[in-house]
N, C-alpha and C. Protein backbone atom coordinates (compact mmCIF):
# COMPACT_ATOMS: atom_id res chain seq x y z
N UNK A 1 72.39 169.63 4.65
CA UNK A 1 71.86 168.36 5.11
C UNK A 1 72.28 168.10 6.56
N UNK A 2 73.37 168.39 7.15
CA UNK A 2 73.98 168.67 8.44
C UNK A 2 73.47 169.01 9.40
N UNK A 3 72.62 170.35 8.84
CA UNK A 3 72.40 170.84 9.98
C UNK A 3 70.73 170.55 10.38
N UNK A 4 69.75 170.34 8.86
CA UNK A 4 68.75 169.17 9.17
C UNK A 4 69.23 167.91 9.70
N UNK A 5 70.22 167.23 9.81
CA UNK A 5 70.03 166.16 10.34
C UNK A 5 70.52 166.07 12.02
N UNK A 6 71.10 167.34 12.25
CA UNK A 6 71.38 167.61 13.80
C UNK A 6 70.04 168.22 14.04
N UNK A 7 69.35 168.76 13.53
CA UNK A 7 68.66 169.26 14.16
C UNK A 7 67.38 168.70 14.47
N UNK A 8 67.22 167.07 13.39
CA UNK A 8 66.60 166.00 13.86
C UNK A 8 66.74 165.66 14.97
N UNK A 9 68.09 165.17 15.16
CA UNK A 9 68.45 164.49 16.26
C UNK A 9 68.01 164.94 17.38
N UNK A 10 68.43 166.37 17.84
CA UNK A 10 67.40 167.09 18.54
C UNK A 10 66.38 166.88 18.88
N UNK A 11 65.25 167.25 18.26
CA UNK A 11 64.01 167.09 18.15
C UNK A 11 63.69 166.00 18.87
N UNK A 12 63.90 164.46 18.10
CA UNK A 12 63.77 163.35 18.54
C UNK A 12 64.42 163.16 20.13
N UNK A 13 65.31 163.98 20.28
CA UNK A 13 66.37 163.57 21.57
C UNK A 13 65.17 164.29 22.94
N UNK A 14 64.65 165.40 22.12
CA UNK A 14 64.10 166.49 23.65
C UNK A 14 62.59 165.25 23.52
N UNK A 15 62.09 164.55 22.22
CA UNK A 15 60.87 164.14 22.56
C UNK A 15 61.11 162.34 23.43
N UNK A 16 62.17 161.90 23.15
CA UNK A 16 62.48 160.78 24.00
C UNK A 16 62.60 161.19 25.19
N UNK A 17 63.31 162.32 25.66
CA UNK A 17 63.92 162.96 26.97
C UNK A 17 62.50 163.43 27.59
N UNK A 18 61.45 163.69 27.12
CA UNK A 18 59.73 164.39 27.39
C UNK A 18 59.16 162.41 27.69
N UNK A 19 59.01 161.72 26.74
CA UNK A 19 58.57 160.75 27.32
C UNK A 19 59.24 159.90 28.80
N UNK A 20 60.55 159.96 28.69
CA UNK A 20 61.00 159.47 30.09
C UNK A 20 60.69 160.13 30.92
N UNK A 21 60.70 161.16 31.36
CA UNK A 21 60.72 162.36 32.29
C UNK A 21 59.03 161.64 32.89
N UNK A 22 57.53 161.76 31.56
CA UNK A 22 56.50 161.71 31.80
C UNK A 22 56.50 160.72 32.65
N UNK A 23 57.11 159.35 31.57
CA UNK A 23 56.98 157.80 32.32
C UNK A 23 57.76 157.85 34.01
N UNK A 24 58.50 158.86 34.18
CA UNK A 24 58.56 158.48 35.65
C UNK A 24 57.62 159.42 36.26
N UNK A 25 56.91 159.62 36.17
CA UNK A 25 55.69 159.93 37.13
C UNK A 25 54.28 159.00 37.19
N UNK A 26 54.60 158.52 36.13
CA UNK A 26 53.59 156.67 36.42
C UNK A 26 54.10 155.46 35.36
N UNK A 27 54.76 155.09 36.22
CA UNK A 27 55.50 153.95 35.68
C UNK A 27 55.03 152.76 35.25
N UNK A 28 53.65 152.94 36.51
CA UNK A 28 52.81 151.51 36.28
C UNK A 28 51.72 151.45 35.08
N UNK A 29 51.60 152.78 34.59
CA UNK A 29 50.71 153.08 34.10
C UNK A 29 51.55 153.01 31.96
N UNK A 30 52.61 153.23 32.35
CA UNK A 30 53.57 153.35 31.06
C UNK A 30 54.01 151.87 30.92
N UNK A 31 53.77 150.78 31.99
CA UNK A 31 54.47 149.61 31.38
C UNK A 31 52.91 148.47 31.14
N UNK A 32 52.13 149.19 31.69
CA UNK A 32 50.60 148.54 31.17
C UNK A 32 50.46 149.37 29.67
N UNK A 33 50.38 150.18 29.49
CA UNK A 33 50.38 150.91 27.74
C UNK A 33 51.64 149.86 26.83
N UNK A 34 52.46 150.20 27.47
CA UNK A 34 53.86 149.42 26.92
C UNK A 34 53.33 148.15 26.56
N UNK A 35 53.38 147.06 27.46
CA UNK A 35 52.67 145.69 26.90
C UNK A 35 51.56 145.37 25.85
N UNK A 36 50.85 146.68 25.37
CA UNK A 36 50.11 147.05 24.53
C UNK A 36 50.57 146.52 23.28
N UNK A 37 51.86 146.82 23.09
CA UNK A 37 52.83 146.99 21.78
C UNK A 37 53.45 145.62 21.16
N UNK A 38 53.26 145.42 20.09
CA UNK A 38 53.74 144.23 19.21
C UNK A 38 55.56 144.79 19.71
N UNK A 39 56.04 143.83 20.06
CA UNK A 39 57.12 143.52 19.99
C UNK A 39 58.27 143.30 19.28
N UNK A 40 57.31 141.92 18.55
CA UNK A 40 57.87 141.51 17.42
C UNK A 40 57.87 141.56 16.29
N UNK A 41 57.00 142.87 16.41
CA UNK A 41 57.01 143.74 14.67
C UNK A 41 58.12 144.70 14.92
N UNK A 42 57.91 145.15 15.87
CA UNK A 42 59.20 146.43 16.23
C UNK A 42 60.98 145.70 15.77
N UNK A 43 60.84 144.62 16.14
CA UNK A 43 61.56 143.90 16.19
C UNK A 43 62.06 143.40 14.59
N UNK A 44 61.06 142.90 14.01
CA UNK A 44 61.10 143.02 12.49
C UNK A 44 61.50 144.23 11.63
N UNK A 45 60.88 145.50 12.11
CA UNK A 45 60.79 146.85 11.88
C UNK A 45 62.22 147.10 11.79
N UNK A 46 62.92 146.54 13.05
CA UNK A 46 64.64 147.03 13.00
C UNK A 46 65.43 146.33 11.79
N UNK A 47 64.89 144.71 12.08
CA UNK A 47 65.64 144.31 10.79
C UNK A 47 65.98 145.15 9.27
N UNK A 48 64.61 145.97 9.16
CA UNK A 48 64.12 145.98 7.88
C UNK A 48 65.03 147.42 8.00
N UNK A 49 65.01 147.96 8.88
CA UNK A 49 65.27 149.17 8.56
C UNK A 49 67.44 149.16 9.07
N UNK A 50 67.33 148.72 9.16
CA UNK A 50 69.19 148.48 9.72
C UNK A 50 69.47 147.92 8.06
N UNK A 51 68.56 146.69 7.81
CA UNK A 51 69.25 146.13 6.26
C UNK A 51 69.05 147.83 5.06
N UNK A 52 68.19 148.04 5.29
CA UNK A 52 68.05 149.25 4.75
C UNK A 52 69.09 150.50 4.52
N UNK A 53 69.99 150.63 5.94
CA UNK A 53 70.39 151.57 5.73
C UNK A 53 71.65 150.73 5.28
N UNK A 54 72.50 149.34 5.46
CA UNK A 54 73.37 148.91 4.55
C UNK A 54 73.44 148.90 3.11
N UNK A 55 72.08 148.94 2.59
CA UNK A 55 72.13 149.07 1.43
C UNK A 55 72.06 150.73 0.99
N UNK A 56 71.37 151.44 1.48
CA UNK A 56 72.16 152.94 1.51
C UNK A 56 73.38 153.16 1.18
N UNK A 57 74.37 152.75 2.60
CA UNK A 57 75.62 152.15 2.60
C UNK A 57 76.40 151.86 1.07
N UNK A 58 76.09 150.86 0.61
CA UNK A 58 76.19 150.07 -0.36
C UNK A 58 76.28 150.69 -1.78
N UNK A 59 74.99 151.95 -1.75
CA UNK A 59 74.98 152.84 -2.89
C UNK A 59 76.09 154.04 -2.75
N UNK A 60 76.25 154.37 -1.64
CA UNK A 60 77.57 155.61 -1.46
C UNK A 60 78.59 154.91 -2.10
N UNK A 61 78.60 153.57 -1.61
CA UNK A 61 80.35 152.94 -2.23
C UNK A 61 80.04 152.97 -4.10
N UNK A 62 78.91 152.64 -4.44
CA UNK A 62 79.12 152.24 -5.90
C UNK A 62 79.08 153.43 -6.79
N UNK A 63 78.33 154.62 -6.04
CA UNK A 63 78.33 155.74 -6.46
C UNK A 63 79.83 156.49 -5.83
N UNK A 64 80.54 156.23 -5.14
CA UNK A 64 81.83 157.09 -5.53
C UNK A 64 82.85 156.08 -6.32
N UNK A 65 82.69 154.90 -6.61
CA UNK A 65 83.38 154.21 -7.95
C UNK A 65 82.37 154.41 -8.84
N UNK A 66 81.31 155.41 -9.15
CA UNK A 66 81.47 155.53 -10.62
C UNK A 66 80.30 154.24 -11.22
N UNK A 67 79.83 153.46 -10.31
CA UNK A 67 79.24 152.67 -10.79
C UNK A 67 77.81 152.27 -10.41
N UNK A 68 77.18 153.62 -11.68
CA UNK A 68 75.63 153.87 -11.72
C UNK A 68 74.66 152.68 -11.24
N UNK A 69 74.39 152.34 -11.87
CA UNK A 69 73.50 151.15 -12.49
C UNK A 69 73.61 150.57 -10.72
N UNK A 70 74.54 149.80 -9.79
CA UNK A 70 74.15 149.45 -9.03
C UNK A 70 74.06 150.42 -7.85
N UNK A 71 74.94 151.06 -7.85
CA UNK A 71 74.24 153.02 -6.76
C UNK A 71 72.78 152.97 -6.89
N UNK A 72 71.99 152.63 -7.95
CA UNK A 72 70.50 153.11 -8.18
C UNK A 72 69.61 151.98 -7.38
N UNK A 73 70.44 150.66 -8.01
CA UNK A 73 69.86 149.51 -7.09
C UNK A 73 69.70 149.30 -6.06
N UNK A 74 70.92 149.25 -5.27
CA UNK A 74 71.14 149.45 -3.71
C UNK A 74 70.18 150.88 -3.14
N UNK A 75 69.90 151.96 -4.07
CA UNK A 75 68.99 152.83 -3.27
C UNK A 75 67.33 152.56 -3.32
N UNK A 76 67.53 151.68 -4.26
CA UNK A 76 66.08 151.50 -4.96
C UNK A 76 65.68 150.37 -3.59
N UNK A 77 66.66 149.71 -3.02
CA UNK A 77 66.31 148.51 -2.42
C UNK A 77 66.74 149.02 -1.14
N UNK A 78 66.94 150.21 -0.96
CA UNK A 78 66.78 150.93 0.67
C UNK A 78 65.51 151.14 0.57
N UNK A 79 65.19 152.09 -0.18
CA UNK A 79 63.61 152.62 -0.41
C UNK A 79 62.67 151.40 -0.44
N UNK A 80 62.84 150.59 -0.86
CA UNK A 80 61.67 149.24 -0.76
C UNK A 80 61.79 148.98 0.05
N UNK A 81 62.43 148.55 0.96
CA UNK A 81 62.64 148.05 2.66
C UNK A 81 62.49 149.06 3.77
N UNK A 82 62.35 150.87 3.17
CA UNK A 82 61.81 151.79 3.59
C UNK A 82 60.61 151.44 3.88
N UNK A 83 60.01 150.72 2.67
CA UNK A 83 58.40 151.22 2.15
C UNK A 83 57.55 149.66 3.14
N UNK A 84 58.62 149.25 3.11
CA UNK A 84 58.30 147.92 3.65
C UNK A 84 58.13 148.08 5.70
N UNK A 85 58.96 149.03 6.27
CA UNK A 85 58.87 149.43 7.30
C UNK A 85 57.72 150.25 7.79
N UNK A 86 57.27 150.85 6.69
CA UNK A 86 55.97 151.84 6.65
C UNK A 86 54.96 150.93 7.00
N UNK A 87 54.41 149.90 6.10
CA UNK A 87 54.15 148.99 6.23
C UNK A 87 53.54 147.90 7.28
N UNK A 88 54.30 147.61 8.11
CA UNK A 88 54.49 147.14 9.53
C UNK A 88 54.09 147.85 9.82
N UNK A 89 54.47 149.24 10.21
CA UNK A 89 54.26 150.39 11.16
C UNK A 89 52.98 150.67 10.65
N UNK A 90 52.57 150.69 9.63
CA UNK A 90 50.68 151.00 9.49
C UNK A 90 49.94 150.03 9.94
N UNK A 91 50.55 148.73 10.29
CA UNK A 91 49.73 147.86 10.29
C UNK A 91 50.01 147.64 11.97
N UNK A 92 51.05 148.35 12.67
CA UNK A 92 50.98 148.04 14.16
C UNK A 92 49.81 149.35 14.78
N UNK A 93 50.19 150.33 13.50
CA UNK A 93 49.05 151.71 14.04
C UNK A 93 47.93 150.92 13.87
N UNK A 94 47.45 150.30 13.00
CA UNK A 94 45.93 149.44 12.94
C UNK A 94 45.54 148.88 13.74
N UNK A 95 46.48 148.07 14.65
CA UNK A 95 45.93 147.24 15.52
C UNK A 95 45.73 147.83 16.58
N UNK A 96 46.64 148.92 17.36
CA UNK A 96 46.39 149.30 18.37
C UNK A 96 45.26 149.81 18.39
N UNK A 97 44.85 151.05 16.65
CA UNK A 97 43.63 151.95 16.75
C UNK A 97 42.42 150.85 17.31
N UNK A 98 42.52 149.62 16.27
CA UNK A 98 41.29 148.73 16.53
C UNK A 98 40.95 148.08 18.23
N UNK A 99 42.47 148.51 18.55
CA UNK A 99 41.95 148.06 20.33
C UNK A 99 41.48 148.84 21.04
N UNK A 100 41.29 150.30 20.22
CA UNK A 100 41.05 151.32 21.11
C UNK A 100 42.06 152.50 21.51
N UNK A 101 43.33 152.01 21.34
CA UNK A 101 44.31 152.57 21.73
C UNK A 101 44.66 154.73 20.79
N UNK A 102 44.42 155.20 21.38
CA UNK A 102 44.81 156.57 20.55
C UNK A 102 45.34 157.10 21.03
N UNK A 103 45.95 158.57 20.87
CA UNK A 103 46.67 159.94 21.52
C UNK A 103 45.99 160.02 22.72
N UNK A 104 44.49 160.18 22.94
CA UNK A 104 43.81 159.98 24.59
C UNK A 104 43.99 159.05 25.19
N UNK A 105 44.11 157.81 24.82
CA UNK A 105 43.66 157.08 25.80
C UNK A 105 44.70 157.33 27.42
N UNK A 106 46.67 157.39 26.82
CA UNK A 106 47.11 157.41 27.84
C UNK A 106 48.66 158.55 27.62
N UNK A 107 49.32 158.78 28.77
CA UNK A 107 50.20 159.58 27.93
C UNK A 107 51.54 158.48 26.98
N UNK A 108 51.54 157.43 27.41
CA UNK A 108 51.95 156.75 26.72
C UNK A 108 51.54 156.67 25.57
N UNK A 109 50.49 156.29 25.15
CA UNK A 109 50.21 156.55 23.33
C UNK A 109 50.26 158.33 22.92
N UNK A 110 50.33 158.90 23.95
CA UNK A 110 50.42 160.02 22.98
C UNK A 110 52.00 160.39 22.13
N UNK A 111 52.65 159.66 23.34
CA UNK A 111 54.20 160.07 23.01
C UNK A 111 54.49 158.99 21.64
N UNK A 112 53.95 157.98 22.33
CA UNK A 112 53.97 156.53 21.16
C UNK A 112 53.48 156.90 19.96
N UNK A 113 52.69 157.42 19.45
CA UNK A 113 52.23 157.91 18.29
C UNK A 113 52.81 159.19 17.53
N UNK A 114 53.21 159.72 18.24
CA UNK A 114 54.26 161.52 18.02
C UNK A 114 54.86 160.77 17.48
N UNK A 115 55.96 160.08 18.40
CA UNK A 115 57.57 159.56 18.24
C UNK A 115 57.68 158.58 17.02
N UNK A 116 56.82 157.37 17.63
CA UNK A 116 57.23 156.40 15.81
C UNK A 116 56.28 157.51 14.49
N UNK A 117 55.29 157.86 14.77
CA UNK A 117 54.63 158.68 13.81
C UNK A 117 55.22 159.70 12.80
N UNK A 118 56.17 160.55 13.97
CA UNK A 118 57.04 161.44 13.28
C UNK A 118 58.09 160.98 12.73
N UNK A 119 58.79 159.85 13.31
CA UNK A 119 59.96 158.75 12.67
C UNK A 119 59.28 158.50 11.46
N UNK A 120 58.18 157.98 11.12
CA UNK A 120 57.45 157.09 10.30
C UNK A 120 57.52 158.43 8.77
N UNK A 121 57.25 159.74 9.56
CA UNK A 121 56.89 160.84 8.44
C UNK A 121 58.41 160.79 7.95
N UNK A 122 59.25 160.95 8.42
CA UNK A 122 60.99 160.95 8.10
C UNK A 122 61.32 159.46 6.78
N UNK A 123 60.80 158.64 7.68
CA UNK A 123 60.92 156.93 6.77
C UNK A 123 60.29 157.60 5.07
N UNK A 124 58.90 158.10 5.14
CA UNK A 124 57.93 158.77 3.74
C UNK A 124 58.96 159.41 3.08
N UNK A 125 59.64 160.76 3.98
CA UNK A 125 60.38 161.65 3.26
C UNK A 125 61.81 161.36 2.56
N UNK A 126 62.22 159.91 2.92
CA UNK A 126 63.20 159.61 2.38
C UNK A 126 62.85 158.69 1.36
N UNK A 127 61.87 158.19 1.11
CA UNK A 127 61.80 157.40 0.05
C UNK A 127 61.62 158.26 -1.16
N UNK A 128 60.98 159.35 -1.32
CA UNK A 128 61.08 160.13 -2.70
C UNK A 128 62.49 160.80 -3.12
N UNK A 129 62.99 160.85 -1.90
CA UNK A 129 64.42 161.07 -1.92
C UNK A 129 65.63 160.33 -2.58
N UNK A 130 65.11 159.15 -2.14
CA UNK A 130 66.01 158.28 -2.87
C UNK A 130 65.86 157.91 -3.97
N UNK A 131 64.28 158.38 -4.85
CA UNK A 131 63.86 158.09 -6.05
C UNK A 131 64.69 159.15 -7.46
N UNK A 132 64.48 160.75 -6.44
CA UNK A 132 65.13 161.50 -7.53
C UNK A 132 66.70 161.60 -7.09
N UNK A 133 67.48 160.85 -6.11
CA UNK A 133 68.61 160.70 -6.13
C UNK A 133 69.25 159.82 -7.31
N UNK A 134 68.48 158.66 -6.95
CA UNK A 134 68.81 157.82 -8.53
C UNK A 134 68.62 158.37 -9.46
N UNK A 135 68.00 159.24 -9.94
CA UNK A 135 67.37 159.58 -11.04
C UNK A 135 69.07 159.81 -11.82
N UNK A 136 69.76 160.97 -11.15
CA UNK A 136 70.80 161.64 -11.36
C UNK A 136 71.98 160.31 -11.05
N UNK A 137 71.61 160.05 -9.48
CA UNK A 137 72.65 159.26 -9.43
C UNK A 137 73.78 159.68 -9.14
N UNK A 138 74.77 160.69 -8.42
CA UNK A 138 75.54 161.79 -8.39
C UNK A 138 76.34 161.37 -7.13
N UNK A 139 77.47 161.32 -7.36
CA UNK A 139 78.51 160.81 -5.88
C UNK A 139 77.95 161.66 -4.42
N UNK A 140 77.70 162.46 -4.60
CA UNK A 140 77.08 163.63 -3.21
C UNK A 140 75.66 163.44 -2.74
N UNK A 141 74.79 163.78 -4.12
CA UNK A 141 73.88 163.14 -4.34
C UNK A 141 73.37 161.90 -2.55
N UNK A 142 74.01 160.73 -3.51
CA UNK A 142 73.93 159.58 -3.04
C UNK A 142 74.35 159.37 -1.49
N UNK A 143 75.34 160.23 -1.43
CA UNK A 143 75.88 160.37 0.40
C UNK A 143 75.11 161.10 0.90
N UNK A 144 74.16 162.05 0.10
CA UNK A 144 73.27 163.14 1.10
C UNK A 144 71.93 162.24 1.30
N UNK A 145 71.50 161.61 0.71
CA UNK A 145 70.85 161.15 0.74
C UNK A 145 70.57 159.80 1.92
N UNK A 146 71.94 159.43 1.95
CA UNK A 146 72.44 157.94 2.78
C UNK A 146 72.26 158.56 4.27
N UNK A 147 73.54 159.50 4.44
CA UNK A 147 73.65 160.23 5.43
C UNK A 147 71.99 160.84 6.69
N UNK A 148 71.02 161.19 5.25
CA UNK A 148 69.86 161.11 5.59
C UNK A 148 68.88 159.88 6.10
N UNK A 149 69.25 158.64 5.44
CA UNK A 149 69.04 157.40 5.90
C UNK A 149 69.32 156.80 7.29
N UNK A 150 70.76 157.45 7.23
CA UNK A 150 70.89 157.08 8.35
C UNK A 150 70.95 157.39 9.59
N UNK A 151 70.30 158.83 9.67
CA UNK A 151 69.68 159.35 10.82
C UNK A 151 68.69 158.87 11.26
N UNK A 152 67.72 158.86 10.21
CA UNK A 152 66.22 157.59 10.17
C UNK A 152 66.74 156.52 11.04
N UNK A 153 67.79 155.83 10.50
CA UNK A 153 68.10 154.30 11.24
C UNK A 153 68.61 154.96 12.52
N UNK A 154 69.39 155.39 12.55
CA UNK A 154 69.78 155.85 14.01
C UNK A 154 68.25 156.42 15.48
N UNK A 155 68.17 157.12 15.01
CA UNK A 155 66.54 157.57 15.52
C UNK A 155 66.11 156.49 16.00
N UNK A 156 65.83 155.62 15.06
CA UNK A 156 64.77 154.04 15.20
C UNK A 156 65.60 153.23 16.26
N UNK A 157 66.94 153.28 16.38
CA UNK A 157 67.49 152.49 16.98
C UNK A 157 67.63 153.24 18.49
N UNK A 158 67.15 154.19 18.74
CA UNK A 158 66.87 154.93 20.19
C UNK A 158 65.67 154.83 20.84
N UNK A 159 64.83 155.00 19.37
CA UNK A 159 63.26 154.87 19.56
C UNK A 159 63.35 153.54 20.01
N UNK A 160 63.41 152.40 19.69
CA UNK A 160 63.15 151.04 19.89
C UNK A 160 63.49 150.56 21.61
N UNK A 161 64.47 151.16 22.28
CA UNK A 161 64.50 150.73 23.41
C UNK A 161 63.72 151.16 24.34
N UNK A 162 63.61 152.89 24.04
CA UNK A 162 63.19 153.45 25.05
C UNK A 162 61.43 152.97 24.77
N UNK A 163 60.46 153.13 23.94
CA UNK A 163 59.20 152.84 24.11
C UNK A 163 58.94 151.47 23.83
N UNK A 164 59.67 150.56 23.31
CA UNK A 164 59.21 149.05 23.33
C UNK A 164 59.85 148.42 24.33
N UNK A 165 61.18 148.51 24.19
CA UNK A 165 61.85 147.59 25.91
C UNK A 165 62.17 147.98 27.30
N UNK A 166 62.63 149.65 27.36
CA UNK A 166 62.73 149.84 28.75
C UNK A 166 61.24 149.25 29.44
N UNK A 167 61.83 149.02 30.51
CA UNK A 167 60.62 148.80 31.62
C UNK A 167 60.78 149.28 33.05
């Protein structure tokens, strides 16, 4: 799980490090795309997904005391506030598509759509994750799983400055 989750980090790190690099060769052109962007869903988006990974959090502790029943809850209620981030994020991809906005229009949406897109595929892949984690429910289990969570949250919390607030 280690070395998938470094090697996330990566990934995400060279494609943030590819969008800055782009955005300084038209700046004016990346903060007109930029203003494009709901704000205050992104903004919601963090809530949901920071409470998310506390309750992750939350299941490592009850699952190394041994105590099933709420380990399953606390993951069950990462994964819903997962599913709930998806959510938002389909519904901020909706609006932009409906303005027109796609991978062509600028290089800003192309990176914008990679970056939360591929975040967004990570958010999917952990929710089935956390389904057959509970299943078992397993002290390791539950930390591999978290640990995985919280690369997701971490990611999001890099993603969020660099394409919604730098300017």
């Amino acid at each position: 799980m280690w070395i998938l989750i470094l090697s996330e980090l990566l990934v995400f790190g060279a494609g943030l490090a590819a969008f800055l690099a782009v955005r300084l060769g038209d700046p004016e052109g990346f903060a007109a795309a930029q203003a494009q962007l709901h704000r205050g869903l992104a903004g919601v988006n963090t809530l949901v997904l920071v409470t998310s990974g506390a309750c992750a959090a939350l299941a490592t502790r009850a699952a190394a005391l041994s105590r099933k029943p709420v380990a399953r809850l606390w993951l069950l209620a990462a994964g819903a506030l997962g599913a709930v981030f998806l959510g938002i994020k389909a519904t901020e991809f909706r609006d932009l598509a409906a303005l027109g906005f796609s991978t062509e229009t600028h290089p800003f949406f192309t990176f914008y759509y990679l970056l939360t897109g591929f975040h967004a595929a990570h958010v999917a892949a952990g929710l089935p994750l956390f389904l057959i984690v509970s299943w078992r429910c397993w002290p390791a289990g539950v930390e591999m799983a978290a640990a995985f969570w919280h690369m997701v949250d971490l990611v999001w919390v890099l993603i969020l400055p660099v394409i919604y607030l730098l300017r």
